[in-house]
N, C-alpha and C. Protein backbone atom coordinates (compact mmCIF):
# COMPACT_ATOMS: atom_id res chain seq x y z
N UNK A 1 -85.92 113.27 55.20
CA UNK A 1 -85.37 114.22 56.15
C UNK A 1 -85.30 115.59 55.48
N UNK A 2 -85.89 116.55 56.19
CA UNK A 2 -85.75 118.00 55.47
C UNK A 2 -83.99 118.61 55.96
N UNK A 3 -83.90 119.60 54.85
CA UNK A 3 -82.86 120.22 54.55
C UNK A 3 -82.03 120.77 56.46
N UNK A 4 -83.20 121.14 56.73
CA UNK A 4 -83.01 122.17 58.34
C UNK A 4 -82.26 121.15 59.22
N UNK A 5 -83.06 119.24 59.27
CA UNK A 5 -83.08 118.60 60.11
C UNK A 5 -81.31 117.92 59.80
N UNK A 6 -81.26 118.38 58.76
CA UNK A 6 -79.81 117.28 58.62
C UNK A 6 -78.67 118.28 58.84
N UNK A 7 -79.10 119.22 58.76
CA UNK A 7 -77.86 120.18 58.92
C UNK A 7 -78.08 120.72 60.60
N UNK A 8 -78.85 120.44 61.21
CA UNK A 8 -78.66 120.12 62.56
C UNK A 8 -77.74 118.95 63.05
N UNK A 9 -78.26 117.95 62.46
CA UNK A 9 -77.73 116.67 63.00
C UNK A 9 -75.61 116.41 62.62
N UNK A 10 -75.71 117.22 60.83
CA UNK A 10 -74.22 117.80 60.56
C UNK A 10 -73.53 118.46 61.61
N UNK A 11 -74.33 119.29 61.89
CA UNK A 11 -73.63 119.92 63.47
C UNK A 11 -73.12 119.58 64.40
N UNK A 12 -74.08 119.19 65.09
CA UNK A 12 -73.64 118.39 66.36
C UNK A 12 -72.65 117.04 66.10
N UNK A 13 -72.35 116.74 64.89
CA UNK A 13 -71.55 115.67 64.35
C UNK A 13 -70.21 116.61 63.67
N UNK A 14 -70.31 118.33 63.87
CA UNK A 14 -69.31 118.50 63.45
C UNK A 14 -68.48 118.92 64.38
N UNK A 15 -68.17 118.59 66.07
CA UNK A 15 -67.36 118.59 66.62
C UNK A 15 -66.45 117.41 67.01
N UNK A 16 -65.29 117.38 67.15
CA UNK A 16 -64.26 116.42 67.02
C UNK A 16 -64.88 115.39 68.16
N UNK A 17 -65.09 115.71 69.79
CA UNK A 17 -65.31 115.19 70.66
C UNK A 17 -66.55 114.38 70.38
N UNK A 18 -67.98 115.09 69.96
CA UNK A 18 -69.01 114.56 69.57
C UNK A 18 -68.72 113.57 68.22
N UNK A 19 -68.06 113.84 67.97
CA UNK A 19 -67.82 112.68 66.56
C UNK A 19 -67.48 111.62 66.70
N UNK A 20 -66.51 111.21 67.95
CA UNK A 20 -65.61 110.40 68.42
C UNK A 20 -66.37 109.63 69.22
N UNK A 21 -67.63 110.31 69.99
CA UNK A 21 -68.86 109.85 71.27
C UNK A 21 -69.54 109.30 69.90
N UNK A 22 -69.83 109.63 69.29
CA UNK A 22 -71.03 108.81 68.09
C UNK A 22 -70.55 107.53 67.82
N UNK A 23 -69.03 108.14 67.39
CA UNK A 23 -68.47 106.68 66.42
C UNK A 23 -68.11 105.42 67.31
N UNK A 24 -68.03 106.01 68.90
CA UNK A 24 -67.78 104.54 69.42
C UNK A 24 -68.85 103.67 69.70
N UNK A 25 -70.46 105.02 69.77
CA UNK A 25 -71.58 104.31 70.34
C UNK A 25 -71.92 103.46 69.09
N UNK A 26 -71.52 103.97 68.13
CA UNK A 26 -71.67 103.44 66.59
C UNK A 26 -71.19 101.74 66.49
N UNK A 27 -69.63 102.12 66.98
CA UNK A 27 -68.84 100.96 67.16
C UNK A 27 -69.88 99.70 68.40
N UNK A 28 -70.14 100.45 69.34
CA UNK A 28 -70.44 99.67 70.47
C UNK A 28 -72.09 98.56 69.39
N UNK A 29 -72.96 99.02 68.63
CA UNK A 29 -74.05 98.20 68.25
C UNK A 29 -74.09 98.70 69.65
N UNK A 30 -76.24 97.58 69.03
CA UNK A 30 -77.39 97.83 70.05
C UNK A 30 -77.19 97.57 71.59
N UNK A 31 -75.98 96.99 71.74
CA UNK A 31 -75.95 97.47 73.24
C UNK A 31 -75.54 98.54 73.76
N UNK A 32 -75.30 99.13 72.68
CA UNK A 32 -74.73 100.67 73.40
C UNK A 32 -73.56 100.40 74.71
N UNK A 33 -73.34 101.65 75.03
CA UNK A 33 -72.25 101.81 75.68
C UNK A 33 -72.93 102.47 77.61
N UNK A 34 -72.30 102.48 78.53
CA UNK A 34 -72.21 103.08 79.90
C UNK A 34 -71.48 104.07 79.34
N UNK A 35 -72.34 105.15 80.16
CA UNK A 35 -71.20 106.43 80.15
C UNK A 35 -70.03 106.51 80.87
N UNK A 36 -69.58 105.77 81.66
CA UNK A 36 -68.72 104.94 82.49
C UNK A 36 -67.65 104.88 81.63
N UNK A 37 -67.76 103.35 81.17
CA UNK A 37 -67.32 103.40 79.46
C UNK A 37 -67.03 103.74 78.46
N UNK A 38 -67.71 104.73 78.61
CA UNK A 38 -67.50 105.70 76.86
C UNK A 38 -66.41 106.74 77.52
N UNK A 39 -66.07 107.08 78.85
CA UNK A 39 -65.62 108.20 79.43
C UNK A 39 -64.55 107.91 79.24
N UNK A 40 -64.20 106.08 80.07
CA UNK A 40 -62.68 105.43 80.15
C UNK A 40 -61.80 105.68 78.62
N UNK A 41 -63.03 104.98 77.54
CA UNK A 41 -62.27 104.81 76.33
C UNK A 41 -62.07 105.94 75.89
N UNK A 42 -62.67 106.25 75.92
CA UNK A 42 -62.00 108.15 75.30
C UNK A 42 -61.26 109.27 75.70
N UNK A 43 -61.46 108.46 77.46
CA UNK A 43 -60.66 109.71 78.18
C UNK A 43 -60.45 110.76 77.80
N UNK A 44 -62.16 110.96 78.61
CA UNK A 44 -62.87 112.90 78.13
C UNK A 44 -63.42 112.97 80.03
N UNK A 45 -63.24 113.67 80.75
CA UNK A 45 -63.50 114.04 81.86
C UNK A 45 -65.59 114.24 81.59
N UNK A 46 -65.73 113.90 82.59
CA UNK A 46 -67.17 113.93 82.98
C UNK A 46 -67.96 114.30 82.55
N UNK A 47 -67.76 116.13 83.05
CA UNK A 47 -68.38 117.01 82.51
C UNK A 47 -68.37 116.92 81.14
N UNK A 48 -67.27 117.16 80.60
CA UNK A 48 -67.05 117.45 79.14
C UNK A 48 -67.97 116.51 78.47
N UNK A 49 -68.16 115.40 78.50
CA UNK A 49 -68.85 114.18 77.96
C UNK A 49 -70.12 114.56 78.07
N UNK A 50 -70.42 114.53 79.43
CA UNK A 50 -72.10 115.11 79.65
C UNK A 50 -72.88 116.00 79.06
N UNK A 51 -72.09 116.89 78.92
CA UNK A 51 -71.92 118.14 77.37
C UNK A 51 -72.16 117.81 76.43
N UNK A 52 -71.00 116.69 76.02
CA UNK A 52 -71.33 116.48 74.09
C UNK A 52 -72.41 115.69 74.34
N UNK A 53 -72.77 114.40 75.02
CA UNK A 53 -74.07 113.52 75.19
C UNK A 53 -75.32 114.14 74.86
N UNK A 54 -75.16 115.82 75.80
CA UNK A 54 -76.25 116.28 75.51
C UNK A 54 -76.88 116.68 74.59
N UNK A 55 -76.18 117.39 73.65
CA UNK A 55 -76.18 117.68 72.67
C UNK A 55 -76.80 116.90 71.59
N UNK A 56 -75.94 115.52 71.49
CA UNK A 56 -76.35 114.28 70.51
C UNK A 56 -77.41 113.80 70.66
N UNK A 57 -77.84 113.97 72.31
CA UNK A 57 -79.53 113.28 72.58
C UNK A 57 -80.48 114.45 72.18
N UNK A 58 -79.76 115.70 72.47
CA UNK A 58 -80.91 116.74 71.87
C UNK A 58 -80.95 116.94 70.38
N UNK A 59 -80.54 116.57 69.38
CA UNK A 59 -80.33 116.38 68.47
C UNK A 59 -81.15 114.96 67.93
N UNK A 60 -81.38 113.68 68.51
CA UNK A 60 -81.49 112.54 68.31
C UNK A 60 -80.47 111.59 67.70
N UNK A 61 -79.59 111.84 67.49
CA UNK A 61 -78.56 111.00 67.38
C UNK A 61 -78.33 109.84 68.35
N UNK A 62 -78.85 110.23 69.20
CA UNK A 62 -78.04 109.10 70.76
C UNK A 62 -79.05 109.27 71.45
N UNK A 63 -79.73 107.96 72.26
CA UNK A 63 -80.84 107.87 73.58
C UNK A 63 -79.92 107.44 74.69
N UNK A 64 -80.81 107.40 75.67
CA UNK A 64 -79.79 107.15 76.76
C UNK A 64 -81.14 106.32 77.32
N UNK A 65 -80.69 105.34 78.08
CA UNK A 65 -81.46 104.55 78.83
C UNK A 65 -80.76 104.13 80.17
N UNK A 66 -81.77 104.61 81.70
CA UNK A 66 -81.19 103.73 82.79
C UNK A 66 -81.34 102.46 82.80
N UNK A 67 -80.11 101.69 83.75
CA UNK A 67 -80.53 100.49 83.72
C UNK A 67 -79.65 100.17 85.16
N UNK A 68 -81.04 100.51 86.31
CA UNK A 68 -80.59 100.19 87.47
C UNK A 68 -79.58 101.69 87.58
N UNK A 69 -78.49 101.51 88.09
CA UNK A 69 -77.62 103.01 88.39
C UNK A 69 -76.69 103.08 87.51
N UNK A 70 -76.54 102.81 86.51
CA UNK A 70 -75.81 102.28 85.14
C UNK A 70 -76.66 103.19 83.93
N UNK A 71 -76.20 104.73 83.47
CA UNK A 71 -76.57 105.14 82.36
C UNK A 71 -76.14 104.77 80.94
N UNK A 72 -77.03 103.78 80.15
CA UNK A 72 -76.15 103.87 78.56
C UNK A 72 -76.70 104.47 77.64
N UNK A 73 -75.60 104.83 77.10
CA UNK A 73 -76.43 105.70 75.52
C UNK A 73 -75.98 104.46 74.32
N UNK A 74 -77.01 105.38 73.41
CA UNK A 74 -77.16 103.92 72.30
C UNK A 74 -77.06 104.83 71.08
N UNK A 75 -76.56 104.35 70.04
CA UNK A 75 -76.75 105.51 69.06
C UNK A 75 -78.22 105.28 68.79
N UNK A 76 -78.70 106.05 67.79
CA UNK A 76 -79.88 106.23 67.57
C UNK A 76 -79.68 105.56 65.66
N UNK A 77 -79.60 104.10 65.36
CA UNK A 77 -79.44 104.04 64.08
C UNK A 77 -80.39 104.31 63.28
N UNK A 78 -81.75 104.77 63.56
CA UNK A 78 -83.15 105.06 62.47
C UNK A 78 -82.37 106.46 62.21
N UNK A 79 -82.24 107.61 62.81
CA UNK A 79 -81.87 108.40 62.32
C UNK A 79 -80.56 108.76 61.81
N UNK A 80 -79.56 107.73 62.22
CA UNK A 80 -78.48 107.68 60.90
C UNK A 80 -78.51 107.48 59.88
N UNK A 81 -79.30 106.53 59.72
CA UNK A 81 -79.79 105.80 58.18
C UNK A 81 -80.64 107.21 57.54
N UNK A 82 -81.30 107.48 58.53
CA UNK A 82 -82.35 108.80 57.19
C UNK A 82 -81.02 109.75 57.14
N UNK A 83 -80.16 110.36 57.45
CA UNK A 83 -79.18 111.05 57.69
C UNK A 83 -78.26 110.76 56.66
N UNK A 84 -78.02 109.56 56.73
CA UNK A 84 -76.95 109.24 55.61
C UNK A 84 -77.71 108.80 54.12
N UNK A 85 -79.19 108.64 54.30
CA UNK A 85 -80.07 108.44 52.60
C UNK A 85 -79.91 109.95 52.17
N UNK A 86 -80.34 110.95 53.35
CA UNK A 86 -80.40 111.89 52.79
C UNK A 86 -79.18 112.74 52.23
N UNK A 87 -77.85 112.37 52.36
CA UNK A 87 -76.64 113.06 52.27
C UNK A 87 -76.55 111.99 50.33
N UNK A 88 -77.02 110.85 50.51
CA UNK A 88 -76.40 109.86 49.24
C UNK A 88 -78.10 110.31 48.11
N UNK A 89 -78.90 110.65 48.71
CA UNK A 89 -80.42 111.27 47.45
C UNK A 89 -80.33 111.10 46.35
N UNK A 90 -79.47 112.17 46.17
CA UNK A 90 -79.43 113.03 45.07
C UNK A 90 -78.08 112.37 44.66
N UNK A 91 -76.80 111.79 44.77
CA UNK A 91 -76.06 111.54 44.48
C UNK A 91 -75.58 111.13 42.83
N UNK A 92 -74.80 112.44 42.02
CA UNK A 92 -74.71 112.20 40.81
C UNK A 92 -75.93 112.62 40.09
N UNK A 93 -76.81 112.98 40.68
CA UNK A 93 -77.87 113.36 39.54
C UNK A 93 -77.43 114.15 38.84
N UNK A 94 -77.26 115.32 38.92
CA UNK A 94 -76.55 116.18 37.96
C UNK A 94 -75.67 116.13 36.87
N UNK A 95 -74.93 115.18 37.39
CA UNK A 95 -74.12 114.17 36.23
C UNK A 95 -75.16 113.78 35.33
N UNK A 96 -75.97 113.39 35.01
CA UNK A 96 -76.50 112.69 34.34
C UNK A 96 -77.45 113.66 33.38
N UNK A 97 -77.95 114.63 34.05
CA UNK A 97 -78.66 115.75 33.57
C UNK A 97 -77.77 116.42 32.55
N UNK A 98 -76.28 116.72 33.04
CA UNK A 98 -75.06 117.48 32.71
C UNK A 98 -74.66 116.38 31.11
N UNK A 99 -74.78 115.19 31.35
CA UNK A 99 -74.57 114.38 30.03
C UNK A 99 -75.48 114.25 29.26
N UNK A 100 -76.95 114.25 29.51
CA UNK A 100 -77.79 114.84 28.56
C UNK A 100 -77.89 115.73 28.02
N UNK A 101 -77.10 116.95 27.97
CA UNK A 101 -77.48 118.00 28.06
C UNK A 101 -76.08 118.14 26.82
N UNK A 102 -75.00 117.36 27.13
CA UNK A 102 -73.69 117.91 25.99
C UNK A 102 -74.44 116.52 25.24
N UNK A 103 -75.00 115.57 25.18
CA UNK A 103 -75.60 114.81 23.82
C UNK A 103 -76.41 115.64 23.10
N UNK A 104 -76.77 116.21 23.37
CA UNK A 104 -78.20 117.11 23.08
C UNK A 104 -77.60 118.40 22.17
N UNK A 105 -76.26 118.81 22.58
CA UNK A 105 -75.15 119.75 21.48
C UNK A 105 -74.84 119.67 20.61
């Protein structure tokens, strides 16, 4: 994942409402959730939801699929996983560079 793409996806994950829509579709697994559903449990009015949804699907975080007159969104877990490799990468490298570096003194 490039630098641009994750700090998009940081974004749209850095509002409280959108964070809360991720973590339940998160919670919900591959069956994802009705927006129906996701509205009740969170009790976020319509609009407002339709808003953050949008956002997360324009982003790729979240798909939405009809099914019959029943909209669900699903998180999108391929791009969590590159999302969260790319946040853990590099993790501590520097440390290690940083302790070679006072052996080496």
């Amino acid at each position: 994942m490039k630098l641009d793409d994750a700090a998009t996806h940081l974004e749209a994950l850095g509002n409280p409402t959108r964070l809360k829509i991720y973590r339940a579709l998160i919670r919900a697994g591959g069956a994802g959730m009705p927006v129906g559903r996701l509205q009740d449990k969170l009790k976020i009015a319509a609009s407002t939801l339709s808003h953050h949804i949008k956002a997360l699907v324009t982003v790729g975080l979240v798909t939405q699929v009809r099914e019959g007159t029943t909209l669900v969104c699903h998180a999108n877990y391929g791009v969590m996983r590159e999302l969260l490799d790319f946040m853990v990468a590099e993790c501590c490298c520097e440390s290690a560079e940083s302790g070679d570096a006072r052996s080496a003194a």
